[in-house]
Protein backbone atom coordinates (compact mmCIF):
# COMPACT_ATOMS: atom_id res chain seq x y z
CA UNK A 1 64.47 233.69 -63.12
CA UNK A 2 62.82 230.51 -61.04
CA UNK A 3 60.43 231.06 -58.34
CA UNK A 4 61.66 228.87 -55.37
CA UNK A 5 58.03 227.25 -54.41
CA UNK A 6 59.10 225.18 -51.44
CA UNK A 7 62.18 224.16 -49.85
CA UNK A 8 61.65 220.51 -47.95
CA UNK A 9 64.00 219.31 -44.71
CA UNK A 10 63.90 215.87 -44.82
CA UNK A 11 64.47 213.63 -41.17
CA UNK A 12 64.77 209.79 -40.33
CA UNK A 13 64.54 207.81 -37.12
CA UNK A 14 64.73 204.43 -36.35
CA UNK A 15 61.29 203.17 -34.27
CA UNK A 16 61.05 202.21 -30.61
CA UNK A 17 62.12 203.44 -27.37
CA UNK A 18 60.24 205.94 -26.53
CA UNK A 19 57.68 204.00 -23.83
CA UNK A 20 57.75 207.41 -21.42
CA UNK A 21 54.61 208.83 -23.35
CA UNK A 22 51.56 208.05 -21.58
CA UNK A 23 49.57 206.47 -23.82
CA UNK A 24 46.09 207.83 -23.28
CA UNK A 25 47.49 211.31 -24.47
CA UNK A 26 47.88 209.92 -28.27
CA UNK A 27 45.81 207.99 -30.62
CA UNK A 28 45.50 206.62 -33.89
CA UNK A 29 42.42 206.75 -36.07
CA UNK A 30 42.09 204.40 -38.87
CA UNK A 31 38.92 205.57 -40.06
CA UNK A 32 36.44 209.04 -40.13
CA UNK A 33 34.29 208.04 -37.42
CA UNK A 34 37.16 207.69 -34.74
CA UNK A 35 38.04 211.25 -35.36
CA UNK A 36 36.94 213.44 -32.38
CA UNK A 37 34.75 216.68 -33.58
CA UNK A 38 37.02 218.79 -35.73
CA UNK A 39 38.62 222.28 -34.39
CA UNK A 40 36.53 224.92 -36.77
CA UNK A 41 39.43 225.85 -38.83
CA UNK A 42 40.01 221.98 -40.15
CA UNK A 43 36.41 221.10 -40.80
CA UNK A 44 36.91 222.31 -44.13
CA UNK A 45 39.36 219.53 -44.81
CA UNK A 46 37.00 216.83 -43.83
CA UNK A 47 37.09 215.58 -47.70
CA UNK A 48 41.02 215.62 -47.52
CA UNK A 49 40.75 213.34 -43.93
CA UNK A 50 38.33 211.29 -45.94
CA UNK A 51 40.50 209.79 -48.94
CA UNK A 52 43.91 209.82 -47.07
CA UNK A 53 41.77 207.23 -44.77
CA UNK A 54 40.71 205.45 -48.24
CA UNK A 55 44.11 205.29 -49.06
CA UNK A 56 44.97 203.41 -46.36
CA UNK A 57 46.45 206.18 -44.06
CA UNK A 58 46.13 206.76 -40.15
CA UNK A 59 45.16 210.04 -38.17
CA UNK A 60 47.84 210.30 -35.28
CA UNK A 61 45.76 212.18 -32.58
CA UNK A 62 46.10 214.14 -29.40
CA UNK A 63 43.44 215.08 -27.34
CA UNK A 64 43.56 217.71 -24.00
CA UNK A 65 40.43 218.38 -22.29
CA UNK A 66 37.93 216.60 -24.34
CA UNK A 67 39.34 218.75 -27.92
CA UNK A 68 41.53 217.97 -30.55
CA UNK A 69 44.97 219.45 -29.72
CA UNK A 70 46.90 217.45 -32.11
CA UNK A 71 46.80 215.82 -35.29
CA UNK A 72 49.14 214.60 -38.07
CA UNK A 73 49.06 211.59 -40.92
CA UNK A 74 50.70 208.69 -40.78
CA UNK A 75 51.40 207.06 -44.68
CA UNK A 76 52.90 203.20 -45.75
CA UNK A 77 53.47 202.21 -49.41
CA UNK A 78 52.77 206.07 -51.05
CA UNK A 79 52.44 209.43 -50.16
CA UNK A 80 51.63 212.25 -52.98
CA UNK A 81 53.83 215.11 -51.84
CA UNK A 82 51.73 218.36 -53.39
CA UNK A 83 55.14 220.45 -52.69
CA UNK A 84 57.19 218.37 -54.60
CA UNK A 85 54.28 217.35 -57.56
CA UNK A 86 55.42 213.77 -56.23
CA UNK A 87 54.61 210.48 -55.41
CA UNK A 88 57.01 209.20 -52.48
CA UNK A 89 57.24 204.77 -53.07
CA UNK A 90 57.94 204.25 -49.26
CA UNK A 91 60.28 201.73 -48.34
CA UNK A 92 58.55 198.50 -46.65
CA UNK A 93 58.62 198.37 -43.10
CA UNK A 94 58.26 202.19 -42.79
CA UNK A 95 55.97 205.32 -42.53
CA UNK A 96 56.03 208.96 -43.57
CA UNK A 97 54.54 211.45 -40.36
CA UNK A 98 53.09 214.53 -42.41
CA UNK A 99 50.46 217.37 -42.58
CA UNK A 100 51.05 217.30 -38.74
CA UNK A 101 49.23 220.41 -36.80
CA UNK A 102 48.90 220.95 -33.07
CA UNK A 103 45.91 223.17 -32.81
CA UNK A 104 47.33 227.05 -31.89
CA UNK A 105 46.25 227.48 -28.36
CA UNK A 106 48.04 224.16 -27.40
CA UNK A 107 51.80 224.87 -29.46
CA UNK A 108 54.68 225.83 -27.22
CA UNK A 109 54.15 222.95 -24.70
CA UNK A 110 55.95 220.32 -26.11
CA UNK A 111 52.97 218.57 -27.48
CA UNK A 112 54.79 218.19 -31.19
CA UNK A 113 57.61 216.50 -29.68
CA UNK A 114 55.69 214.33 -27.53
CA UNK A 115 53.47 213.34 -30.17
CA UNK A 116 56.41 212.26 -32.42
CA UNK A 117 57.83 210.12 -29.92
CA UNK A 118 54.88 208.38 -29.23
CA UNK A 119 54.50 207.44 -33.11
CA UNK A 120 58.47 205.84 -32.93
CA UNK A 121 57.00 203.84 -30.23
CA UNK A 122 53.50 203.18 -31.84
CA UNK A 123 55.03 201.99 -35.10
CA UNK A 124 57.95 199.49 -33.10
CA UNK A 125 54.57 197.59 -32.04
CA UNK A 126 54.08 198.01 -35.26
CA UNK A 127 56.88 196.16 -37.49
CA UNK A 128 57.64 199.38 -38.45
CA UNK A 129 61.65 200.11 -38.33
CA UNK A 130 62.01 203.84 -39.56
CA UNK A 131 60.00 206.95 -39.79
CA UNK A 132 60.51 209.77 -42.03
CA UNK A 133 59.01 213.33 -41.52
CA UNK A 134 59.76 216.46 -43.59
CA UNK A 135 58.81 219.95 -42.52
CA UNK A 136 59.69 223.26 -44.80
CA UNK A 137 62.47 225.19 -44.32
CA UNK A 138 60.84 227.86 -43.13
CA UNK A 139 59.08 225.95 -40.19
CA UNK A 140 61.47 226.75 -37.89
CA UNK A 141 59.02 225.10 -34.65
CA UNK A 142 58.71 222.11 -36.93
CA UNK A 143 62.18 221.71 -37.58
CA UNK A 144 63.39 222.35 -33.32
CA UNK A 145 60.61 219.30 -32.55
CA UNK A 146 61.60 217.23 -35.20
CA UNK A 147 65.14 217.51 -33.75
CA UNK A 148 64.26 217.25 -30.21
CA UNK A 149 61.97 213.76 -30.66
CA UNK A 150 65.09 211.94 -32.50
CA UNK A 151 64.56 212.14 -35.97
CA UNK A 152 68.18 213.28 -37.78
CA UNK A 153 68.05 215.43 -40.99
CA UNK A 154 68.87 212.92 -44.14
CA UNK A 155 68.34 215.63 -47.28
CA UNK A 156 66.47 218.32 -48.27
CA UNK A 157 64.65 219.08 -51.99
CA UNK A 158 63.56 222.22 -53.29
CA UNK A 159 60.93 223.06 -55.68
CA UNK A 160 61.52 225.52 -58.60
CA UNK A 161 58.68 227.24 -61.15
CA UNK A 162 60.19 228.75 -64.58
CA UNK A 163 56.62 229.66 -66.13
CA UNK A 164 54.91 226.63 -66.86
CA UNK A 165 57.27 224.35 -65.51
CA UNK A 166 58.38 222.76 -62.47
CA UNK A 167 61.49 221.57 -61.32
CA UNK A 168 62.77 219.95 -57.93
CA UNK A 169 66.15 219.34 -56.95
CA UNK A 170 67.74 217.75 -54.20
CA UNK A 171 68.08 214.08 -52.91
CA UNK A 172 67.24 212.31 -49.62
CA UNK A 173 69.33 209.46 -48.79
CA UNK A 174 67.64 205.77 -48.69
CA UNK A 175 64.26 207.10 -48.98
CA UNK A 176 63.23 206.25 -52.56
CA UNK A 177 62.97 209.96 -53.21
């Protein structure tokens, strides 16, 4: 019998519009040195936050009181999706939002739905037409703020093991997927 491994929601929006952010509450970070010091429970992934900038990725960032309360990655032209044991060929003129976090002591303010706002607006200034975001299934918070900033669900893809072997299925529309 497969073991379901993951179970991806797939979401698209179209950039721009969403100016009602102020825009000292988000950030993006194109390289190590303009992240702010790291939350103790992500300094571990300081390696990770290291090559996604060498590939040409962006932090998103949101700060409260002087300390990281936000953070997610921002990805043009590829994207390795670990879940999937994939490598997403992004459309031009748009951006995958993953690996996005607000920090536990900040979640259930809206800050996630904010946050993903401000990137449709960022990436309009941008030449950027469409973001895509996935969350898993089971995210339930994820999914609710995903919904609530814009983005509407375009496919979903689900990862199988059968021993050695992995196998996804599912199909998200117009994403190269």
């Amino acid at each position: 019998m497969p073991d379901l491994l993951h179970h991806l929601h797939f979401f698209r929006a179209t950039t721009g519009g969403h100016s009602e952010i102020p825009p000292e509450t988000f950030r993006l970070a194109t390289t190590p040195t303009q992240l702010p010091p790291m939350p103790k429970a992500l300094v571990p992934f300081r390696d990770i936050h290291a090559s996604r900038f060498a590939e040409g990725h962006a932090a998103v960032l949101g700060e409260s009181n002087g300390t990281l309360a936000f953070i997610a990655w921002l990805a043009f032209g590829t994207l390795r999706i670990d879940e999937l044991a994939r490598t997403w060929h992004i459309p031009e003129r748009s951006a995958v939002l993953y690996d996005v976090n607000t920090m536990p002591e900040h979640r259930g303010r809206g800050l996630y739905t904010s946050a993903l706002r401000w990137v449709l607006g960022t990436l309009a200034g941008m030449n950027v037409s469409r973001c895509w975001i996935y969350a898993e299934q089971s995210n339930t918070a994820s999914l609710r703020g995903i919904a609530k900033a814009g983005f509407a669900h375009i496919g979903s893809m689900r990862s199988f093991r059968i021993g050695n072997c992995a196998l996804r299925l599912g199909r998200v529309a117009e994403s190269g997927l």
